[in-house]
C-alpha atoms as a PDB file:
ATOM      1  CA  UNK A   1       0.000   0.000   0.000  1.00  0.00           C
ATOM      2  CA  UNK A   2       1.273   3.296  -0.846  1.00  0.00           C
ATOM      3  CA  UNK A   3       2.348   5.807   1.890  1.00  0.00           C
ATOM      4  CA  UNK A   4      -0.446   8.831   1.977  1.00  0.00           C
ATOM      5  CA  UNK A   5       1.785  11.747   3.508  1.00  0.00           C
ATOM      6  CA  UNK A   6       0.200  15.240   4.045  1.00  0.00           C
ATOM      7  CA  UNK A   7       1.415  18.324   5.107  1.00  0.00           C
ATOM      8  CA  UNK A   8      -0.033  20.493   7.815  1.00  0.00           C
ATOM      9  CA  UNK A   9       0.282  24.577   7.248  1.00  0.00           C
ATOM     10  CA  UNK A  10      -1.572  27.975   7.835  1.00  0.00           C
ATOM     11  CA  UNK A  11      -1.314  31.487   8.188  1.00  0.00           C
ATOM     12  CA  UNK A  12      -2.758  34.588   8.153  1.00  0.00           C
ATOM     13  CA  UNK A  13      -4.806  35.532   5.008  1.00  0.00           C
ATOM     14  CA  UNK A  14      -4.747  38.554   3.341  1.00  0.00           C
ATOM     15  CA  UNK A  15      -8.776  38.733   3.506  1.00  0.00           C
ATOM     16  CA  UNK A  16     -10.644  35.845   4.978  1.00  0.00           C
ATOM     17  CA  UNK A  17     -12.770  35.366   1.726  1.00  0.00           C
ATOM     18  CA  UNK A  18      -9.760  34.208  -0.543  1.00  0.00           C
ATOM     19  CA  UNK A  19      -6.274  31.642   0.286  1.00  0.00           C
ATOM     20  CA  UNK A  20      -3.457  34.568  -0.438  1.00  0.00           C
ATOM     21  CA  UNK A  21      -1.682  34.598   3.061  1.00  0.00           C
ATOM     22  CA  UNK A  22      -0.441  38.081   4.075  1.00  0.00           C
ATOM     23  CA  UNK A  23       3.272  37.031   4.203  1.00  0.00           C
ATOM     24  CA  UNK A  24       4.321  33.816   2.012  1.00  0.00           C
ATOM     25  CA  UNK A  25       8.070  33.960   4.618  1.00  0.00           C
ATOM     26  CA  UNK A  26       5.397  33.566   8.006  1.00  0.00           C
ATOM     27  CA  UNK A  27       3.402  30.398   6.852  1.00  0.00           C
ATOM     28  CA  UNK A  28       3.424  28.213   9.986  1.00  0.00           C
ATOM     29  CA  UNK A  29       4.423  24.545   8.406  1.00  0.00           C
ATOM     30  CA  UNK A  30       2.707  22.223  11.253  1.00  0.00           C
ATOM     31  CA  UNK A  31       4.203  18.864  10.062  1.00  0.00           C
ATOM     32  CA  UNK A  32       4.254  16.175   7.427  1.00  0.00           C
ATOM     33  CA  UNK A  33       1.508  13.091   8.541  1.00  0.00           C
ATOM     34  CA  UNK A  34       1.605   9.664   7.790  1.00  0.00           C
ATOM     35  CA  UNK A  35      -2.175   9.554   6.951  1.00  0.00           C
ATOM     36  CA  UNK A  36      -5.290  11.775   6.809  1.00  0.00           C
ATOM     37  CA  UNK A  37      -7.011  11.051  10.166  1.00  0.00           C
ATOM     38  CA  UNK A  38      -3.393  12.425  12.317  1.00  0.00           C
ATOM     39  CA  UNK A  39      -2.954  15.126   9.569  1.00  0.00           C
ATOM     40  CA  UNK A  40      -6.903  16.176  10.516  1.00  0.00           C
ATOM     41  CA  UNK A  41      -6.042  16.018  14.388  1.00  0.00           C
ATOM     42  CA  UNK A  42      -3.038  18.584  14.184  1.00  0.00           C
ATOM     43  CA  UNK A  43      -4.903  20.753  11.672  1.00  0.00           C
ATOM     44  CA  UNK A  44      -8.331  20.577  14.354  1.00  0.00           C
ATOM     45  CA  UNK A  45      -5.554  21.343  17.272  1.00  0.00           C
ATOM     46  CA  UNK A  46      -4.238  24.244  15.356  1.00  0.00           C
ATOM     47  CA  UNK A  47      -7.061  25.569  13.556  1.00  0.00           C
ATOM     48  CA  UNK A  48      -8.635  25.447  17.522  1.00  0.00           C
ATOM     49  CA  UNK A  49      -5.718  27.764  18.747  1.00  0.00           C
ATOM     50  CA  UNK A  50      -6.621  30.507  15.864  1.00  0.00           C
ATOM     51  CA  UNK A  51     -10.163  30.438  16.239  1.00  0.00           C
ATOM     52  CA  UNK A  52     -10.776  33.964  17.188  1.00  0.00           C
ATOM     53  CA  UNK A  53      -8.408  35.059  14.213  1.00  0.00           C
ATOM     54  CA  UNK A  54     -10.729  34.976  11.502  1.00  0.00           C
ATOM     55  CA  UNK A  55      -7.782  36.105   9.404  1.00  0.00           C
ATOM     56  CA  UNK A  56      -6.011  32.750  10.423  1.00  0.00           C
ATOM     57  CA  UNK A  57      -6.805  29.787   8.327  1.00  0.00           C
ATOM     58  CA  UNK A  58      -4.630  26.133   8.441  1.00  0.00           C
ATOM     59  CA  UNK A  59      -4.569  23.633   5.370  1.00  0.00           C
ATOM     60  CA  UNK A  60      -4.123  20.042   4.948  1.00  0.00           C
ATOM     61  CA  UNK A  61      -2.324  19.219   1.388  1.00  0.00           C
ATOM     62  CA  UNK A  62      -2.262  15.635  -0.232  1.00  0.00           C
ATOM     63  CA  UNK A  63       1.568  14.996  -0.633  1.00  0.00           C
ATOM     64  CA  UNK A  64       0.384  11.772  -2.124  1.00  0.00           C
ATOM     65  CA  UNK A  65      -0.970  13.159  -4.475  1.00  0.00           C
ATOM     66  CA  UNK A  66       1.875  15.088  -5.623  1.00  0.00           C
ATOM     67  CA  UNK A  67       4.018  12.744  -5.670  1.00  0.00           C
ATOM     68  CA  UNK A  68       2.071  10.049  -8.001  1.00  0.00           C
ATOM     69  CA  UNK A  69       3.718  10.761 -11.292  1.00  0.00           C
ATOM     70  CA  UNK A  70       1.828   8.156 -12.662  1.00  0.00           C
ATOM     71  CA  UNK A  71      -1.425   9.557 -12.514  1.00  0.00           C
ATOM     72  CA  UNK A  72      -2.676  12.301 -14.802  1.00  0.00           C
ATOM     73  CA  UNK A  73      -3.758  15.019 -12.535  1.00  0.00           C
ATOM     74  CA  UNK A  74      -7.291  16.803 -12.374  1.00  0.00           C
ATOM     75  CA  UNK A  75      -8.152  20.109 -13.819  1.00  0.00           C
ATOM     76  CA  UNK A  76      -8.467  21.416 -10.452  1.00  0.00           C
ATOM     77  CA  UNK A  77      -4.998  19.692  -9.236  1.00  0.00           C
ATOM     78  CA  UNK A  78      -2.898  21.273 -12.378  1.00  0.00           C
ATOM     79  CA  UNK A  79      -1.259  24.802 -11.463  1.00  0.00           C
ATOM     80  CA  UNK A  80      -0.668  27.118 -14.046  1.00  0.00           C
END
């Protein structure tokens, strides 16, 4: 079975309606989890601590997903 890391981050957001943080140098990089369920208990934790920030907002990404050359991505995976 493959290994399904993701990545734990946040910041503050320029406005609370849109994902541009503020400062790209001050995003707060939580940790790299082994699955989804841990990587949703340390973004819960954090996103708890922030709550009355409503400029504050914490991510989980799909390393996995990244990293599966293999696999064509979707339209909404592809930057550009």
């Amino acid at each position: 079975m493959p290994q399904r890391l993701h990545l734990v981050f946040g910041g503050e957001l320029k406005d609370p309606a849109e994902k541009i943080f503020k400062n790209a140098d001050d995003i707060d990089i939580v940790g790299i989890f082994p699955d989804y369920n841990t990587a949703f208990s340390a973004w819960k934790d954090k996103a708890q601590q922030t709550v009355d920030n409503a400029h504050t907002r914490y991510f989980i990404a799909h390393i996995h997903r990244l990293r599966d050359e293999e696999t064509a991505a979707s339209p909404t995976e592809e930057l550009g």
